[in-house]
N, C-alpha and C. Protein backbone atom coordinates (compact mmCIF):
# COMPACT_ATOMS: atom_id res chain seq x y z
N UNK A 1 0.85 -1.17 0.00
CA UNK A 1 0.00 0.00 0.00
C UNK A 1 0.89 1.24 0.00
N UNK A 2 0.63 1.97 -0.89
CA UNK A 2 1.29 3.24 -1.30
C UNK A 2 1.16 4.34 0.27
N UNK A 3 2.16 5.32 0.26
CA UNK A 3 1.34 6.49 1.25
C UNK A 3 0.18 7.06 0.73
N UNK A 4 0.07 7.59 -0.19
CA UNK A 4 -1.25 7.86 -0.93
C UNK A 4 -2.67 7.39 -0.30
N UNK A 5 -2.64 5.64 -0.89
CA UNK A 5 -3.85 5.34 -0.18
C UNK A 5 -4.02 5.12 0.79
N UNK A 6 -2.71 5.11 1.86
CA UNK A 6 -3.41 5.24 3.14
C UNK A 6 -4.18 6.46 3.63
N UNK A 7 -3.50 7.38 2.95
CA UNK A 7 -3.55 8.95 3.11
C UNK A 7 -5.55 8.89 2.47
N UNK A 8 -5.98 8.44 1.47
CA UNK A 8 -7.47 8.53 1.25
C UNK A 8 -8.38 7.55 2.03
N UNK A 9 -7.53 6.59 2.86
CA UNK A 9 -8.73 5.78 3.32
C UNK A 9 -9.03 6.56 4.76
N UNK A 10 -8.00 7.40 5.24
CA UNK A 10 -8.03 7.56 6.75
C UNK A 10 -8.01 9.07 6.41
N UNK A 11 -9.38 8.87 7.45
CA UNK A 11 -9.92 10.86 7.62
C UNK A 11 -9.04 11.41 7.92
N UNK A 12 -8.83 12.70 7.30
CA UNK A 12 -8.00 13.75 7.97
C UNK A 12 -8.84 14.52 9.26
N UNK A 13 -7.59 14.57 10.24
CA UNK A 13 -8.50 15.17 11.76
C UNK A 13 -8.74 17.05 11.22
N UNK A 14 -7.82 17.06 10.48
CA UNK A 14 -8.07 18.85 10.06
C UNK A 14 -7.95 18.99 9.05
N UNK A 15 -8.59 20.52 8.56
CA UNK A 15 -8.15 20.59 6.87
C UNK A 15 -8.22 22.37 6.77
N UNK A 16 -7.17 22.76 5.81
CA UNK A 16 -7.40 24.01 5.98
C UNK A 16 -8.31 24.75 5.65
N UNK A 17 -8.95 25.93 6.14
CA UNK A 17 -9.82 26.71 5.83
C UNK A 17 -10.59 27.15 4.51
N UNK A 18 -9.33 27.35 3.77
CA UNK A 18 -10.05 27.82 1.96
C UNK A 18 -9.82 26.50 1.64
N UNK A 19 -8.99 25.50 1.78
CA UNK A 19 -9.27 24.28 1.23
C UNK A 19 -10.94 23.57 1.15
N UNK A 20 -11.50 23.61 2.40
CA UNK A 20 -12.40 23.31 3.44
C UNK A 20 -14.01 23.78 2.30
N UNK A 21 -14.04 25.09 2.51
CA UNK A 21 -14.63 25.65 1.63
C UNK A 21 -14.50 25.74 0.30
N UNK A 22 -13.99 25.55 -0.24
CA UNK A 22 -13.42 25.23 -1.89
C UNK A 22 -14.04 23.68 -1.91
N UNK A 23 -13.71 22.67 -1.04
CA UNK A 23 -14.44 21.32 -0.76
C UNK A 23 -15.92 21.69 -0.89
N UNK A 24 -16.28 22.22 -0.24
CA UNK A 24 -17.66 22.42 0.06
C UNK A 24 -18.70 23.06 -0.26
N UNK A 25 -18.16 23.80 -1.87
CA UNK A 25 -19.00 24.60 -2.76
C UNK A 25 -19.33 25.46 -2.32
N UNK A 26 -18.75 26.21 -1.30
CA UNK A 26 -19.17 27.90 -1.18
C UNK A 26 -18.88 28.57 -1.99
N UNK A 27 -17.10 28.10 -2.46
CA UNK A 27 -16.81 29.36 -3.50
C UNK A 27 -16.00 28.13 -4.81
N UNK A 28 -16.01 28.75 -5.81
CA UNK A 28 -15.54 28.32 -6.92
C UNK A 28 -13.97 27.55 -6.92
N UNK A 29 -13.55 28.54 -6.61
CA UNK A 29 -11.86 28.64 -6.65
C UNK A 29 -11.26 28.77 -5.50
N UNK A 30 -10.20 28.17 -4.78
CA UNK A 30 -9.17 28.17 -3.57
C UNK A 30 -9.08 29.78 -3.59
N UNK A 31 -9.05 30.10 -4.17
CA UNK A 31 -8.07 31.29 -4.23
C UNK A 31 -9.50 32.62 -3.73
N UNK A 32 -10.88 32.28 -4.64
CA UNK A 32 -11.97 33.23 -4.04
C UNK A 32 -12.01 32.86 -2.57
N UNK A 33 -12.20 31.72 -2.05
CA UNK A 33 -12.17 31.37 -0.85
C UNK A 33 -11.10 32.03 -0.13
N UNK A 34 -10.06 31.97 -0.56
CA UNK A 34 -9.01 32.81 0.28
C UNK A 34 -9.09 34.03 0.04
N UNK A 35 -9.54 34.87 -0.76
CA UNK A 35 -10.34 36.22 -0.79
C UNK A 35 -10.66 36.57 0.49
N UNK A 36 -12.08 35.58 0.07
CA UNK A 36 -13.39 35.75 1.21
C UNK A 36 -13.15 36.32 2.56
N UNK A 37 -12.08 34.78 2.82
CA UNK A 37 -11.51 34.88 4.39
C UNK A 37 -10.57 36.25 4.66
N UNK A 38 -9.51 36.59 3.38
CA UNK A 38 -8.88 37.73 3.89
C UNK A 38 -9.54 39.11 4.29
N UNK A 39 -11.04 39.33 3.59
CA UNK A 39 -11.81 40.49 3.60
C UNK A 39 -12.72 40.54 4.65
N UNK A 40 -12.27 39.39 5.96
CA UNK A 40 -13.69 39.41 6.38
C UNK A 40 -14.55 38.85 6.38
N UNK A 41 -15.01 37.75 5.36
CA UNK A 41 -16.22 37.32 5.18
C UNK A 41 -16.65 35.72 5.49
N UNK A 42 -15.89 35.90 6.10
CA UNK A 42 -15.35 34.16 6.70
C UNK A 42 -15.15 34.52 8.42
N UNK A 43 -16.07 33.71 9.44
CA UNK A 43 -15.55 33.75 10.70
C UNK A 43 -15.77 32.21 11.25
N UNK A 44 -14.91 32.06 11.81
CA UNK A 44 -14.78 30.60 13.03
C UNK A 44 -14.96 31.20 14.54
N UNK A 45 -16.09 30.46 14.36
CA UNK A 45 -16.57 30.94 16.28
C UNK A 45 -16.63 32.23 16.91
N UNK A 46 -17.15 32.67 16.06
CA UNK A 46 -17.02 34.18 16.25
C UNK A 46 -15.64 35.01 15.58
N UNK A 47 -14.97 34.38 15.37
CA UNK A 47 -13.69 35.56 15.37
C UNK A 47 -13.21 35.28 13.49
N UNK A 48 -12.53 36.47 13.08
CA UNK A 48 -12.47 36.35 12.00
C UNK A 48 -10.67 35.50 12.07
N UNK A 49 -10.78 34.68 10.30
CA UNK A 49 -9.64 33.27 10.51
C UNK A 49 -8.37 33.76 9.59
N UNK A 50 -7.64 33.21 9.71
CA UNK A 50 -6.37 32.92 8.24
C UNK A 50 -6.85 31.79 7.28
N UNK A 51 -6.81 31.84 6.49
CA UNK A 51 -6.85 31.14 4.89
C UNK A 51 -6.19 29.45 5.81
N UNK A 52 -5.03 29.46 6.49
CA UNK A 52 -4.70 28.13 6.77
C UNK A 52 -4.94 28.17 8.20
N UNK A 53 -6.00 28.67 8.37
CA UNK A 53 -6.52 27.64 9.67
C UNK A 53 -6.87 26.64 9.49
N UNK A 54 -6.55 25.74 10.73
CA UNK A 54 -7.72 24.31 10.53
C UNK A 54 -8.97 23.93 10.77
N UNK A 55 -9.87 23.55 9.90
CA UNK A 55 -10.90 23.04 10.36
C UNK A 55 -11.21 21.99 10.82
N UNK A 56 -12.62 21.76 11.86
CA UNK A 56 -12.33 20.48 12.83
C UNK A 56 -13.73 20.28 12.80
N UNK A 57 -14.16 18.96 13.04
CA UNK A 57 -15.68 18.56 12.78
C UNK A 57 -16.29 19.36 14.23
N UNK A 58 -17.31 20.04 13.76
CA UNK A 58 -18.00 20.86 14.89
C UNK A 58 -17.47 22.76 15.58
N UNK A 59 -16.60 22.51 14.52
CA UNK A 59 -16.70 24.06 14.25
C UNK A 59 -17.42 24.57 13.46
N UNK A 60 -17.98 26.22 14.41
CA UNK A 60 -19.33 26.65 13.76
C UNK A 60 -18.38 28.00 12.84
N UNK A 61 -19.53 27.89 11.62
CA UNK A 61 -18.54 29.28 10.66
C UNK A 61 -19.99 29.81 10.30
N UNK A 62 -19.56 31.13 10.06
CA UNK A 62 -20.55 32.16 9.33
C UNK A 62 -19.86 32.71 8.19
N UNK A 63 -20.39 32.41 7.00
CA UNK A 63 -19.87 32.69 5.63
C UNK A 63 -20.87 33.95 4.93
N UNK A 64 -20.33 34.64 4.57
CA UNK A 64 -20.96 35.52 4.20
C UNK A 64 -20.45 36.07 2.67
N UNK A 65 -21.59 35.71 1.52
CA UNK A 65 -21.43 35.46 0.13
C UNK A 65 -22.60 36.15 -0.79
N UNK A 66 -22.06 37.68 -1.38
CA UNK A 66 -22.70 37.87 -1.78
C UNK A 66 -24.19 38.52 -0.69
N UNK A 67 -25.01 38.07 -1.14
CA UNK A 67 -26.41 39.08 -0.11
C UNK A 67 -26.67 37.98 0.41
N UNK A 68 -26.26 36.55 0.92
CA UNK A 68 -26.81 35.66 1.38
C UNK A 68 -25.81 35.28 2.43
N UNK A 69 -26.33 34.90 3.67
CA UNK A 69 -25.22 34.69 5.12
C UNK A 69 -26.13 33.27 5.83
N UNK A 70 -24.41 32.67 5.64
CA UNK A 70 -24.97 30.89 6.35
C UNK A 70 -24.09 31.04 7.65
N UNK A 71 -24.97 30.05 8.33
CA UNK A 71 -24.36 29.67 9.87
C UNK A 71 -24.59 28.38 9.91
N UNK A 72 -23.16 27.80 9.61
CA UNK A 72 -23.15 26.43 9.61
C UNK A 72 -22.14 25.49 10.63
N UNK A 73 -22.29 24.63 10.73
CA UNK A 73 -21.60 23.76 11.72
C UNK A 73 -20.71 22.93 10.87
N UNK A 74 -19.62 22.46 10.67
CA UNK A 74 -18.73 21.41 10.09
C UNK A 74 -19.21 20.37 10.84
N UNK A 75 -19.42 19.56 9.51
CA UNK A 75 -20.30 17.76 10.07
C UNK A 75 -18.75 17.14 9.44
N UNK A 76 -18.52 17.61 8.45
CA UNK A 76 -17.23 16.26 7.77
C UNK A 76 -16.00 17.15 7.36
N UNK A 77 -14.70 16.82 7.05
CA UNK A 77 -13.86 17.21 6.74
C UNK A 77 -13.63 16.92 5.17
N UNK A 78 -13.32 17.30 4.02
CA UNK A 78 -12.71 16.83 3.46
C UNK A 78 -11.54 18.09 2.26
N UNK A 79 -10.53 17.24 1.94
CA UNK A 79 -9.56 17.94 1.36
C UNK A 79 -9.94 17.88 -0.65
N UNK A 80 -10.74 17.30 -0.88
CA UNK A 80 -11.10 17.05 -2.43
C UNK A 80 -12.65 17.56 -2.70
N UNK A 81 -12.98 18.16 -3.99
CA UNK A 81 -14.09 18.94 -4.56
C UNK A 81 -14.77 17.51 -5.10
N UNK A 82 -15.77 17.07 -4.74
CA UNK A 82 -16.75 15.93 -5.18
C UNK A 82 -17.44 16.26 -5.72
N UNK A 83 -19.10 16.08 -5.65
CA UNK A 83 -20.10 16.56 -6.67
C UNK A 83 -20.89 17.06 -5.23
N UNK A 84 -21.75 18.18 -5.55
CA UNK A 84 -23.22 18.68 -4.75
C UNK A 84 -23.57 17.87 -3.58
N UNK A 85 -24.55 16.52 -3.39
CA UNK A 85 -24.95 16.06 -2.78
C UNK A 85 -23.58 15.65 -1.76
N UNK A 86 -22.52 15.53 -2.02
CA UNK A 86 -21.49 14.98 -1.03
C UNK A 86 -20.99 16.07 -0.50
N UNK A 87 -20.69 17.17 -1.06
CA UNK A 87 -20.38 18.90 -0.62
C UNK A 87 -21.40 19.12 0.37
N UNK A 88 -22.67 18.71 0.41
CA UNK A 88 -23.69 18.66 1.50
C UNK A 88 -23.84 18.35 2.42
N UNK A 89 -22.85 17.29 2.75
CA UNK A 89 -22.88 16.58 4.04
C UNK A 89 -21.50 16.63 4.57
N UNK A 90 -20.56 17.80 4.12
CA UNK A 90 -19.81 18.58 5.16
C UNK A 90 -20.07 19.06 5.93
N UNK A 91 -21.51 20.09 5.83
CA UNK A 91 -21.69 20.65 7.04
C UNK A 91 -23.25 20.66 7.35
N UNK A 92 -23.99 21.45 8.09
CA UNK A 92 -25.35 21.24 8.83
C UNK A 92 -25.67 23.04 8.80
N UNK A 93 -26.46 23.67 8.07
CA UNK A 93 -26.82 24.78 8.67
C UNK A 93 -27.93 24.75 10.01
N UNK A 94 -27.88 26.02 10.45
CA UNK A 94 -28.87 26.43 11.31
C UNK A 94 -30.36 26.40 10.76
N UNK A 95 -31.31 26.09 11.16
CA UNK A 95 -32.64 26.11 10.42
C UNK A 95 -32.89 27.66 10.67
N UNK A 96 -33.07 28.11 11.71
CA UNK A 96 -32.68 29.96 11.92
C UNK A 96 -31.95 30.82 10.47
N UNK A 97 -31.00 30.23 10.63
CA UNK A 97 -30.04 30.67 9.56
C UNK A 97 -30.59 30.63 7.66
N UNK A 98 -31.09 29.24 8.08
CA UNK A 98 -31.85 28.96 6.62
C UNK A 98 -33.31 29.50 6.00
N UNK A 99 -34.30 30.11 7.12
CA UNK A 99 -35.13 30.97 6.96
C UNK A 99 -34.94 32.55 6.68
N UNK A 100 -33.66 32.54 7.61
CA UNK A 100 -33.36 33.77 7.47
C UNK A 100 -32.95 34.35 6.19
N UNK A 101 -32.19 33.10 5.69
CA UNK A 101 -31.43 33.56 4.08
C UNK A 101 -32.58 33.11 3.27
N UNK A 102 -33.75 32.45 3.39
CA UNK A 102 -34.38 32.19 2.45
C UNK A 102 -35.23 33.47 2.27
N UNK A 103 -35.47 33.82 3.70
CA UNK A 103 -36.51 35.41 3.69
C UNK A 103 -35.99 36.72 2.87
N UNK A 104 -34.65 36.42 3.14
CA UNK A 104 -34.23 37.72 3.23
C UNK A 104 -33.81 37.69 0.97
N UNK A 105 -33.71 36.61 0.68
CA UNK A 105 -33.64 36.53 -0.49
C UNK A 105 -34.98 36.40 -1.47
N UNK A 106 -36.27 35.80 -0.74
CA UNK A 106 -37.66 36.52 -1.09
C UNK A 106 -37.62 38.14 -1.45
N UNK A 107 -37.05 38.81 0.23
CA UNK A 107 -37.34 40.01 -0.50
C UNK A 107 -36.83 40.74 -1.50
N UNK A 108 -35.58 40.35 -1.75
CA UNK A 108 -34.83 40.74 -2.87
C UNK A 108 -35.03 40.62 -4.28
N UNK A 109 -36.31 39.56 -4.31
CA UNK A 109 -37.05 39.00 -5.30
C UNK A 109 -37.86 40.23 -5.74
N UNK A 110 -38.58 40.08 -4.09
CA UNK A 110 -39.66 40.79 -4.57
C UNK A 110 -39.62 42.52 -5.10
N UNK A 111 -38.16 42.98 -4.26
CA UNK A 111 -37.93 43.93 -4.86
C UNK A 111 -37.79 44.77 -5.86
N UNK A 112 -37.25 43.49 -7.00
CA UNK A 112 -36.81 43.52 -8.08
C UNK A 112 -37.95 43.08 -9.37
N UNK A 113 -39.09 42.29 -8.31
CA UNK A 113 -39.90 42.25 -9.65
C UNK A 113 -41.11 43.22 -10.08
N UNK A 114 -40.47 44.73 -9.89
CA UNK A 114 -41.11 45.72 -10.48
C UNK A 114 -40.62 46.67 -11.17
N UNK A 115 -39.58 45.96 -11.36
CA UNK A 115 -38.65 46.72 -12.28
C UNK A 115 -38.61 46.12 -13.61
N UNK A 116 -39.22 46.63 -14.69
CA UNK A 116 -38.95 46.35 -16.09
C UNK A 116 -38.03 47.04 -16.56
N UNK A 117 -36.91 46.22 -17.08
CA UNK A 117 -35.50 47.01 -18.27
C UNK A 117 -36.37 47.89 -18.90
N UNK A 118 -35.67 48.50 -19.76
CA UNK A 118 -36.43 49.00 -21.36
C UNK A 118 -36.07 48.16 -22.36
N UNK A 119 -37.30 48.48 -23.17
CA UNK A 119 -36.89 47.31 -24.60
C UNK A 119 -35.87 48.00 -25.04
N UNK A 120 -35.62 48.94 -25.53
CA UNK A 120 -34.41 49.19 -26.44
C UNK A 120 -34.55 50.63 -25.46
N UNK A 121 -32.67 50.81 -26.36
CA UNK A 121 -31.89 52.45 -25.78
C UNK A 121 -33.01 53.17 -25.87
N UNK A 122 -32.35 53.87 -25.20
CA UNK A 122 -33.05 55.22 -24.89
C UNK A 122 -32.96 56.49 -26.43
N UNK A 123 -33.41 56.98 -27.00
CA UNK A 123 -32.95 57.67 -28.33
C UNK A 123 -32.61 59.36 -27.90
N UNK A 124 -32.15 59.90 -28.60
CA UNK A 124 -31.80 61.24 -28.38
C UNK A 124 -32.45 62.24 -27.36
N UNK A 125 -33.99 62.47 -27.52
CA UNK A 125 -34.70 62.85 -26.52
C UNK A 125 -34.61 62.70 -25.19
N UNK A 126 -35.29 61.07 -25.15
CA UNK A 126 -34.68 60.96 -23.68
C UNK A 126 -33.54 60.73 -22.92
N UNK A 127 -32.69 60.38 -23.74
CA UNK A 127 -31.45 60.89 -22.82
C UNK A 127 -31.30 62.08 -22.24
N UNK A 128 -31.86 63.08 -23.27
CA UNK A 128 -31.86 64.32 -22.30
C UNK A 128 -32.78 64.89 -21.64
N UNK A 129 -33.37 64.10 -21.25
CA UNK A 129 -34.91 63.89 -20.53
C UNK A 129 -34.29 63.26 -19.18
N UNK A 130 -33.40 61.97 -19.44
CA UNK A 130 -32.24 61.55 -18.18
C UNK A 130 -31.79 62.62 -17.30
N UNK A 131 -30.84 62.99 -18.46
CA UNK A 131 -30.08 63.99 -18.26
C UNK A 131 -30.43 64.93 -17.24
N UNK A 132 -31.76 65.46 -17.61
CA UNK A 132 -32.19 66.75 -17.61
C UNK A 132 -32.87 66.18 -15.64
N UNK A 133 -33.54 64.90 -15.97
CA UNK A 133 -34.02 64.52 -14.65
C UNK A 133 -33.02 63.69 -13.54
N UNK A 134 -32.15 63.56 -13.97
CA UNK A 134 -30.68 63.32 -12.89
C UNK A 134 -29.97 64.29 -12.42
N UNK A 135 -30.40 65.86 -12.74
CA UNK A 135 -29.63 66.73 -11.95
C UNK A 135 -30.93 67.48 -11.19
N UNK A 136 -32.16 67.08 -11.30
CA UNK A 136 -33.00 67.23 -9.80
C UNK A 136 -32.57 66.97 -8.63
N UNK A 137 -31.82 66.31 -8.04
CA UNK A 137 -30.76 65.74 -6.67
C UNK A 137 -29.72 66.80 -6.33
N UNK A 138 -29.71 67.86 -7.39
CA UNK A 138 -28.62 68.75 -7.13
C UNK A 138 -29.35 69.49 -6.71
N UNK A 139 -30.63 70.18 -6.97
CA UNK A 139 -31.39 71.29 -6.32
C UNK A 139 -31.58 71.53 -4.55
């Protein structure tokens, strides 16, 4: 038996942070993940982490992506990107957490569905009809 496969049959007790998440389909790329965490948007147990911290089954993280914020618990470790349903059972959100992002992304729905684009540009007129009504804010 190679080191290798011993190395895939036997859980790792830790794994690093953007690894962790890069595993676990939050973010695309190691490297957005290590973004995330450098800006802030990544905390372990309250406190904000380094890119190579370790993660440990039952540490709680709050990820925050975009207009949507999870509070999740680490259920599994792993160091490799699988498919969806197995990225799923890394971790456990909060049901709190999961109403909350589901609500809060309703309203963002609903915000938005009263807004019609325009079919086509705008033509000479109204641009300066824009124009003319975008410097009302200066008065």
């Amino acid at each position: 038996m190679t080191s290798s496969e011993s190395r895939n049959e036997a859980a790792p007790a830790a794994v690093r942070l953007d690894l962790w998440l890069w595993a676990a389909r939050f973010f695309k790329t190691r490297s957005l993940a290590k973004q995330a965490i450098e800006t802030g948007k990544i905390e372990v147990g309250g406190q904000r982490a380094k890119p190579s911290r370790s993660v440990r089954i039952g540490d709680a993280l709050r990820i925050v992506r975009g207009e949507e914020i999870f509070e999740i618990g680490v259920a599994g470790l792993s160091d490799t990107r699988g498919p969806a349903a197995g990225a799923r059972l890394l971790y456990t959100e909060s049901e709190a957490s999961r109403q909350a992002r589901e609500a809060r992304l309703a309203d963002l729905r609903a915000a938005r569905a009263g807004y019609q684009p325009p079919q086509q540009r705008p033509d000479k007129r109204a641009r300066r009809l824009i124009r003319l009504l975008g410097d009302i804010d200066a008065l």
